[in-house]
Structures are given as structure tokens and as C-alpha cells.
N, C-alpha and C. Protein backbone atom coordinates (compact mmCIF):
# COMPACT_ATOMS: atom_id res chain seq x y z
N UNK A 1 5.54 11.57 15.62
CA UNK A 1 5.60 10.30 14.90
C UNK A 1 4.86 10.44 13.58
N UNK A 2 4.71 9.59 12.98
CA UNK A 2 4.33 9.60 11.45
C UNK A 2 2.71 8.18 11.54
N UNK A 3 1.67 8.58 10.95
CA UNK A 3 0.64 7.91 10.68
C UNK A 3 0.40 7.46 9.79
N UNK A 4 -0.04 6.36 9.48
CA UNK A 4 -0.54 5.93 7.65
C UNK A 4 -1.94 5.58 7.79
N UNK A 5 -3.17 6.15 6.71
CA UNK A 5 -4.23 5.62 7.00
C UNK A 5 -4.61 5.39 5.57
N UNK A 6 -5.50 4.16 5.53
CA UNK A 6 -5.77 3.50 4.49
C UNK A 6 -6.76 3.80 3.99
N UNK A 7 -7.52 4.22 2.82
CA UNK A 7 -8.70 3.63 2.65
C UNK A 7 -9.07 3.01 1.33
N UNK A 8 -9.95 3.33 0.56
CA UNK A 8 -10.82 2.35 -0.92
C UNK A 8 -10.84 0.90 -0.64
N UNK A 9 -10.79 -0.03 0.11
CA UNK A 9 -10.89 -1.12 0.32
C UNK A 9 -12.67 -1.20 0.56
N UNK A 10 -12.78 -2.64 -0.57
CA UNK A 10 -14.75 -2.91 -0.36
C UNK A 10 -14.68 -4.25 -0.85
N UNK A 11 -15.81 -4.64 -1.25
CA UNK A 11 -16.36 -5.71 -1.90
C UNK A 11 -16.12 -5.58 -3.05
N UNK A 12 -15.80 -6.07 -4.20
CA UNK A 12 -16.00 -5.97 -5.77
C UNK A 12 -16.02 -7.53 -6.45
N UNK A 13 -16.61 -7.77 -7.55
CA UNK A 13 -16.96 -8.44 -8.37
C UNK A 13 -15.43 -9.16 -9.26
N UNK A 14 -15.49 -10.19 -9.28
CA UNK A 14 -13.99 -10.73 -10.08
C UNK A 14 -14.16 -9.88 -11.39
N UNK A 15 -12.76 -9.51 -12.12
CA UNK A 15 -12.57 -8.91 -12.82
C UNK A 15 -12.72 -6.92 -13.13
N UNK A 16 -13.05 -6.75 -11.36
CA UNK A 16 -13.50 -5.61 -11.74
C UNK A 16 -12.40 -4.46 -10.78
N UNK A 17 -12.80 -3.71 -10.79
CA UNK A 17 -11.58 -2.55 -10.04
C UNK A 17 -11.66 -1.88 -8.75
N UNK A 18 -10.73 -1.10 -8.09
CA UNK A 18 -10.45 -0.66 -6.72
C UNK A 18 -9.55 -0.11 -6.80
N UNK A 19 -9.46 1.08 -6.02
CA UNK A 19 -8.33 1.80 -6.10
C UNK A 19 -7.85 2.35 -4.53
N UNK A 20 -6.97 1.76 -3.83
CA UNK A 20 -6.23 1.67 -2.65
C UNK A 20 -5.58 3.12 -2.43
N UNK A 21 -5.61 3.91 -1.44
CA UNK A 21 -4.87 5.06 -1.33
C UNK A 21 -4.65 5.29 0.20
N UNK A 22 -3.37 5.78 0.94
CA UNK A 22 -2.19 5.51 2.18
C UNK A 22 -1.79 6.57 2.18
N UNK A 23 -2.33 7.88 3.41
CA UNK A 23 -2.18 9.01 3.49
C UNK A 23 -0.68 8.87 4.82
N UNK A 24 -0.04 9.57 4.49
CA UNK A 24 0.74 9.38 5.64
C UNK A 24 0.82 10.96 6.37
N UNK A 25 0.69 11.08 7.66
CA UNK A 25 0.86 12.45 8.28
C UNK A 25 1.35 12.54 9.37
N UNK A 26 1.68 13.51 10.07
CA UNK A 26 2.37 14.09 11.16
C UNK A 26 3.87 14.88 10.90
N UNK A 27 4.90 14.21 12.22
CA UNK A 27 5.84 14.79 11.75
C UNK A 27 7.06 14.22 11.00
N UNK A 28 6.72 14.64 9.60
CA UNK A 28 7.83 13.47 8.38
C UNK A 28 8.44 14.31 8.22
N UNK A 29 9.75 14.07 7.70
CA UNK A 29 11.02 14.83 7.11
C UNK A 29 11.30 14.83 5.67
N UNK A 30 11.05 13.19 5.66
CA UNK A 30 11.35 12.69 4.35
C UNK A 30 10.81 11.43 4.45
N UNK A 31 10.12 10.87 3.14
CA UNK A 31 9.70 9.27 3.11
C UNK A 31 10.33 8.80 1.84
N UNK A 32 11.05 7.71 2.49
CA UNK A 32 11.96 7.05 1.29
C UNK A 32 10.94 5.77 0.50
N UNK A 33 11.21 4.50 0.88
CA UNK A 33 10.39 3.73 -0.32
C UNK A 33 8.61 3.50 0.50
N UNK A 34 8.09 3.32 -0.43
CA UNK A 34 6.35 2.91 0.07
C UNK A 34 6.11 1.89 -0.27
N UNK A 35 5.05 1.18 0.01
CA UNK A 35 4.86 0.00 -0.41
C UNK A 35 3.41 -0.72 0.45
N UNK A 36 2.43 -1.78 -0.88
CA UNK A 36 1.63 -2.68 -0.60
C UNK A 36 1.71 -3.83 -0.10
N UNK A 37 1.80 -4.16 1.26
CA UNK A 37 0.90 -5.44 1.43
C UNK A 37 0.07 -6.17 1.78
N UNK A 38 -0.29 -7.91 1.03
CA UNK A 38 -1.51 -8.30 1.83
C UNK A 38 -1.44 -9.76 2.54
N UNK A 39 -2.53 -9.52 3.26
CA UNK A 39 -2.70 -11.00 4.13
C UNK A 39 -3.78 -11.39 4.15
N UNK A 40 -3.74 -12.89 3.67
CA UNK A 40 -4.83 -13.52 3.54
C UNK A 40 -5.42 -14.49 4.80
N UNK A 41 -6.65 -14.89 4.90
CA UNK A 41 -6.48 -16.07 6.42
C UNK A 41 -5.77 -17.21 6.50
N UNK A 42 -4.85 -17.17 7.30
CA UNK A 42 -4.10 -18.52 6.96
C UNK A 42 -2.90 -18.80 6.07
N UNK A 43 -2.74 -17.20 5.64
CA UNK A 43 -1.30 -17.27 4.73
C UNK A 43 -0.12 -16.12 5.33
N UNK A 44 0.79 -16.62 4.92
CA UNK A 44 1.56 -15.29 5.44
C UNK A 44 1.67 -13.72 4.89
N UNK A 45 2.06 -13.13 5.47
CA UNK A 45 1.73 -11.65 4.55
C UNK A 45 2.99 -11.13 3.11
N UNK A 46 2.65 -11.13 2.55
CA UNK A 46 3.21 -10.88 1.02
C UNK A 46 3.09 -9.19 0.86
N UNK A 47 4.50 -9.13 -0.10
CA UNK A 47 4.62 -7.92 -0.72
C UNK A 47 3.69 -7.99 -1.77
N UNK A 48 2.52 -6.64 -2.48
CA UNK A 48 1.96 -6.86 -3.05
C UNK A 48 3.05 -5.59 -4.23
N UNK A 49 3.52 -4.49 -4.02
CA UNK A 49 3.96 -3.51 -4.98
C UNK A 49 4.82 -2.46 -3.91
N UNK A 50 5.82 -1.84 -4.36
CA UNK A 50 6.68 -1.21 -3.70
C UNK A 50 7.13 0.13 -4.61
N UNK A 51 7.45 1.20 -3.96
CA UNK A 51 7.75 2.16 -4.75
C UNK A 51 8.99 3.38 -3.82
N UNK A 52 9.55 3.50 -4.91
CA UNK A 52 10.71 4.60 -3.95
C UNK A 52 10.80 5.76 -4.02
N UNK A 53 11.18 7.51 -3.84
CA UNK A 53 10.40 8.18 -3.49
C UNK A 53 11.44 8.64 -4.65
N UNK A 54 11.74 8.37 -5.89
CA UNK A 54 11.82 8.61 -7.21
C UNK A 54 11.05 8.22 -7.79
N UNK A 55 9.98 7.27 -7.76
CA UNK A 55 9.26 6.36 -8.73
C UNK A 55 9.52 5.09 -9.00
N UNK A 56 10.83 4.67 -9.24
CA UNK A 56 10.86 3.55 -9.23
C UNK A 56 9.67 2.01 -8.32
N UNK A 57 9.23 1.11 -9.26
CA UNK A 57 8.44 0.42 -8.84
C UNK A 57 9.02 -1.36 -8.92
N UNK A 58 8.45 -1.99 -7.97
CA UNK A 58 8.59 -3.31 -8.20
C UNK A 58 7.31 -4.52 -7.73
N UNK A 59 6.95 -5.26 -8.35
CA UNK A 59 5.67 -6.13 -8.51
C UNK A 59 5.60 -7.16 -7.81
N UNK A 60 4.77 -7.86 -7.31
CA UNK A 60 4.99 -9.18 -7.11
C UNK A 60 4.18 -9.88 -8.41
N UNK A 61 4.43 -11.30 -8.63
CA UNK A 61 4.69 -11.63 -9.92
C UNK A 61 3.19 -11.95 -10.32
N UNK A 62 2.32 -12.39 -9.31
CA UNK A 62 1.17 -12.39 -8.93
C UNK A 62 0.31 -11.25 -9.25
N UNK A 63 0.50 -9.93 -9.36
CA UNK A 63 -0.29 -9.01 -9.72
C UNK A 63 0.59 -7.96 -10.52
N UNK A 64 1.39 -8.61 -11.12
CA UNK A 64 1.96 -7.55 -12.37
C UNK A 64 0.98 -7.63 -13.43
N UNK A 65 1.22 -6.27 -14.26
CA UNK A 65 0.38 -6.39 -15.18
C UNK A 65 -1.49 -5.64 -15.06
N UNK A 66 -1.55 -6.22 -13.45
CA UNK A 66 -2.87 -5.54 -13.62
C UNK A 66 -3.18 -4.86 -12.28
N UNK A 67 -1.97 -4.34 -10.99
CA UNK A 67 -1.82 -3.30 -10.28
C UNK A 67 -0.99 -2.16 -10.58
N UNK A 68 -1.05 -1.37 -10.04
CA UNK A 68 -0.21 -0.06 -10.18
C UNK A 68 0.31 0.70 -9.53
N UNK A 69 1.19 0.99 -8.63
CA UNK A 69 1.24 1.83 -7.25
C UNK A 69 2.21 2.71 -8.11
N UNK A 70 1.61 3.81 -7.70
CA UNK A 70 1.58 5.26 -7.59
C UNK A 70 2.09 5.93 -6.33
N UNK A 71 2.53 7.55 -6.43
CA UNK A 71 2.74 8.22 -5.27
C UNK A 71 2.57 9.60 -5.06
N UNK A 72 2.24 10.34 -4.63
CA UNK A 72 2.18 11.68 -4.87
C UNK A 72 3.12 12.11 -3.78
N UNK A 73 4.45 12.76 -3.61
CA UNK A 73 5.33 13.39 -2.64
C UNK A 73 4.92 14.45 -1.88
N UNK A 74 3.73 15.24 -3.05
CA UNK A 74 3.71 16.77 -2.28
C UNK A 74 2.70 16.20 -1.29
N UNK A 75 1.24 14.77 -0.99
CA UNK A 75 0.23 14.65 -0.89
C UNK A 75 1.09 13.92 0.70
N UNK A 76 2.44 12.92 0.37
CA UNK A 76 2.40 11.91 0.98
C UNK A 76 1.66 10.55 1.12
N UNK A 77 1.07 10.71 0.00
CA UNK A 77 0.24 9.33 -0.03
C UNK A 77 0.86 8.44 -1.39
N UNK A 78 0.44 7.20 -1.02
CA UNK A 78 0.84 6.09 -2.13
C UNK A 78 -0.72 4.88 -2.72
N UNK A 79 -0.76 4.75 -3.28
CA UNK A 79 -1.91 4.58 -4.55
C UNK A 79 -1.68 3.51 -4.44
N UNK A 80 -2.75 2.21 -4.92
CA UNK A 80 -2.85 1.51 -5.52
C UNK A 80 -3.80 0.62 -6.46
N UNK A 81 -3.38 0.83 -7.60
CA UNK A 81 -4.56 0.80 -8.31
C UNK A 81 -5.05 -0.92 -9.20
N UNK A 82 -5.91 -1.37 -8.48
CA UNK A 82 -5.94 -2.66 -8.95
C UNK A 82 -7.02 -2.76 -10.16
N UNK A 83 -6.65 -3.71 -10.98
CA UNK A 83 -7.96 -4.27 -11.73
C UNK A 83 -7.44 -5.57 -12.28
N UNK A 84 -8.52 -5.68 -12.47
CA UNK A 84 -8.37 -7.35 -13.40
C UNK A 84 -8.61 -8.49 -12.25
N UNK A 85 -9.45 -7.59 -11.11
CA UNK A 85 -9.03 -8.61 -9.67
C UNK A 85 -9.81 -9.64 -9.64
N UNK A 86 -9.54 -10.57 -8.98
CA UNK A 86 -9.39 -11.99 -9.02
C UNK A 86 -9.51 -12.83 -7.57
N UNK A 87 -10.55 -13.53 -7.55
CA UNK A 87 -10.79 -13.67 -5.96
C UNK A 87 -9.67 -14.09 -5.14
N UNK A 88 -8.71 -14.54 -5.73
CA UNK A 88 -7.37 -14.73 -5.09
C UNK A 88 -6.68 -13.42 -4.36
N UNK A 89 -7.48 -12.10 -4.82
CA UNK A 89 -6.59 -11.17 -4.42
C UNK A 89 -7.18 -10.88 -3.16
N UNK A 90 -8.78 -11.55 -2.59
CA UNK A 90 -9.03 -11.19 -1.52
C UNK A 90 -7.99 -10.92 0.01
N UNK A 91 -7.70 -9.91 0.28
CA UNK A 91 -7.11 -9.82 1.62
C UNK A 91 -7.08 -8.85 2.14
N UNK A 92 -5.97 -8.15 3.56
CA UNK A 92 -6.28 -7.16 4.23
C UNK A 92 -5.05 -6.72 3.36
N UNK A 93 -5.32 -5.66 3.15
CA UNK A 93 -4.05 -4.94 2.38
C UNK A 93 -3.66 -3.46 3.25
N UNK A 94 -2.43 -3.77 3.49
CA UNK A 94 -1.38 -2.71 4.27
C UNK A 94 -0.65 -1.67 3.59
N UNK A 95 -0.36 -0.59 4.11
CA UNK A 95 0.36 0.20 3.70
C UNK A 95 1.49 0.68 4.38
N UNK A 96 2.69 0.38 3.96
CA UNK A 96 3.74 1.11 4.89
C UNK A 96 4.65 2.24 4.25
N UNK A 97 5.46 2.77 5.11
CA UNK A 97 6.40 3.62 4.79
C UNK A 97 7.57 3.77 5.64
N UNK A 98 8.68 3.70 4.78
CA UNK A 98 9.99 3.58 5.21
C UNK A 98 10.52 5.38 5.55
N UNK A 99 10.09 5.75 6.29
CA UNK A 99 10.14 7.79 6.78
C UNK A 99 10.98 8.43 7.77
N UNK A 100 11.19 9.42 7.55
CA UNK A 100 12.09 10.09 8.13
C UNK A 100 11.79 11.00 9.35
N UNK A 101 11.84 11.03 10.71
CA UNK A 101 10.58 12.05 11.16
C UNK A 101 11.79 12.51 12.55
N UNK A 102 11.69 13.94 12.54
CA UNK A 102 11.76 14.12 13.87
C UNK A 102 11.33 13.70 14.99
N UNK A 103 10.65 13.27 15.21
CA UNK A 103 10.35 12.44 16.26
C UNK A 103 11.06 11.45 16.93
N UNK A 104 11.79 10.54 15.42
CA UNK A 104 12.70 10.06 16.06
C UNK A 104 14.82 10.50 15.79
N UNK A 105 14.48 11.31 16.13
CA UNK A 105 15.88 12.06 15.82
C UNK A 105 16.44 11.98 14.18
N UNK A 106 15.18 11.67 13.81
CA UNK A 106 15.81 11.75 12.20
C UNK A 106 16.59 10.25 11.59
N UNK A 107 16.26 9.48 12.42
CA UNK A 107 16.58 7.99 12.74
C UNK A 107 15.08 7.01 11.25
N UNK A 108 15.71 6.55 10.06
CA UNK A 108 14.49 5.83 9.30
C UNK A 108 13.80 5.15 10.29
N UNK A 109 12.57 4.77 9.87
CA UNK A 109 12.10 3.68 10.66
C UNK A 109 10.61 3.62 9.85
N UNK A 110 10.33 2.19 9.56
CA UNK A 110 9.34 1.86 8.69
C UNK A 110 7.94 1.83 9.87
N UNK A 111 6.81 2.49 8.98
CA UNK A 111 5.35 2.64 9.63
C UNK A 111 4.78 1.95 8.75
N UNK A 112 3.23 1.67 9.90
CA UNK A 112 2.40 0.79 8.97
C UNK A 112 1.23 1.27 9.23
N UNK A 113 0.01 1.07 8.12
CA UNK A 113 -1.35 1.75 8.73
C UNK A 113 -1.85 0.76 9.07
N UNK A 114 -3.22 0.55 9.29
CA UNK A 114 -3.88 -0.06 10.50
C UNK A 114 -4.72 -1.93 9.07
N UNK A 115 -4.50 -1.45 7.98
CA UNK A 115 -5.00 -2.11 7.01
C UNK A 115 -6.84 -2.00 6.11
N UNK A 116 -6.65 -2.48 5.18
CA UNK A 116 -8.32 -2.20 4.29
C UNK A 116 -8.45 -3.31 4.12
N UNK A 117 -9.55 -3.44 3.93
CA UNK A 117 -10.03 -5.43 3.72
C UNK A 117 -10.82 -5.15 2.45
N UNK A 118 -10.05 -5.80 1.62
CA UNK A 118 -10.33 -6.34 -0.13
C UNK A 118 -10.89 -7.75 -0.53
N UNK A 119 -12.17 -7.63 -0.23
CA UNK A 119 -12.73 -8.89 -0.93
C UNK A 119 -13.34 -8.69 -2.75
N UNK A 120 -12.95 -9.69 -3.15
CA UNK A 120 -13.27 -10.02 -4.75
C UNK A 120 -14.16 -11.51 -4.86
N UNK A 121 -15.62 -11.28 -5.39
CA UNK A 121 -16.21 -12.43 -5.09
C UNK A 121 -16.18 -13.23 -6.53
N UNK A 122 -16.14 -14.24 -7.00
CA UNK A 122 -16.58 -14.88 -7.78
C UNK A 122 -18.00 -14.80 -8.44
């Protein structure tokens, strides 16, 4: 099967930076699109940034401008690089991947890691 593990998630100061990174390992074949999301208490969980295993990227409208997701293919991991954050962005932020794995006969099937908790204080 295929694993995702999260980490850079902390405390930081409004306006200041963090940088999110989603190792994925075991047995992958191929990982097609990646992607951020978060959940806040009491809200539902939102796409935060998405990326496909060309580069192509897409935002939510909420943190365009001052996130960034990234990917490295040879690493398997996917990036995300926040600033400009804003206590609104406090949440648990997820990482998934849409992958290819022997495991399951070569059958896609989207993974998720376990999540990082992003607080931004005022």
C-alpha cells in the first residue's frame, strides 16, 4: 500500500510563514494529482491547493496569492508553502494522493496522511 506522512505544521504569528511537506512511500507505481487540505472545528473540510504530476496547479480562492504547492516526483513528496498567514488559516491540514500501487492491482485509489495542525495566532 502507499503512506503519506505530514510534517512542518506549528504555531506561527499572523502574517508570518510555514512550510508543509507530504512524503508518500511504499509500494507506488505512479502518483497522479496531489493535493492540500484543511479542517477547521466546526467547518467542513476544504480544498486548500492541488497539483498534477505535470505541475499543473489550482488554488482555492482563499489562499491564492500567498500559498504554493510544489512537488518533487523523484522525492514523492508535495510542498506547501504558506505565507502571508492569517488566523483564518488555522487548521488540520491534510495531504493526499491520487496513486498508483501494486498493491492494489494497479487499480488508482486516493490516500491520505494522518494530518498537521496549523495554528496562526493574532
Amino acid at each position: 500500500q502507499v503512506q503519506l506522512v505530514e510534517s512542518g505544521g506549528g504555531l506561527v504569528q499572523a502574517g508570518g510563514s510555514l512550510r508543509l511537506s507530504c512524503a508518500a512511500s511504499g509500494s507506488i507505481a505512479r502518483i497522479n494529482d496531489m493535493a492540500w487540505t484543511r479542517q477547521s472545528p466546526g467547518k467542513q473540510r476544504e480544498l486548500v491547493a492541488a497539483i498534477t504530476n505535470g505541475g499543473s496547479t489550482n488554488y482555492a480562492d482563499a489562499v491564492k496569492g500567498r500559498f504554493t504547492i510544489s512537488r518533487d516526483n523523484a522525492k514523492n513528496t508535495v510542498y506547501l508553502q504558506m505565507n502571508s498567514l492569517k488566523p483564518e488559516d488555522t487548521a488540520v491540514y491534510y495531504c493526499n494522493a491520487d496513486a498508483i500501487s501494486p498493491a492494489t492491482l494497479f487499480k488508482s485509489r486516493v490516500y491520505w496522511g494522518q494530518g498537521t495542525q496549523v495554528t496562526v495566532s493574532s
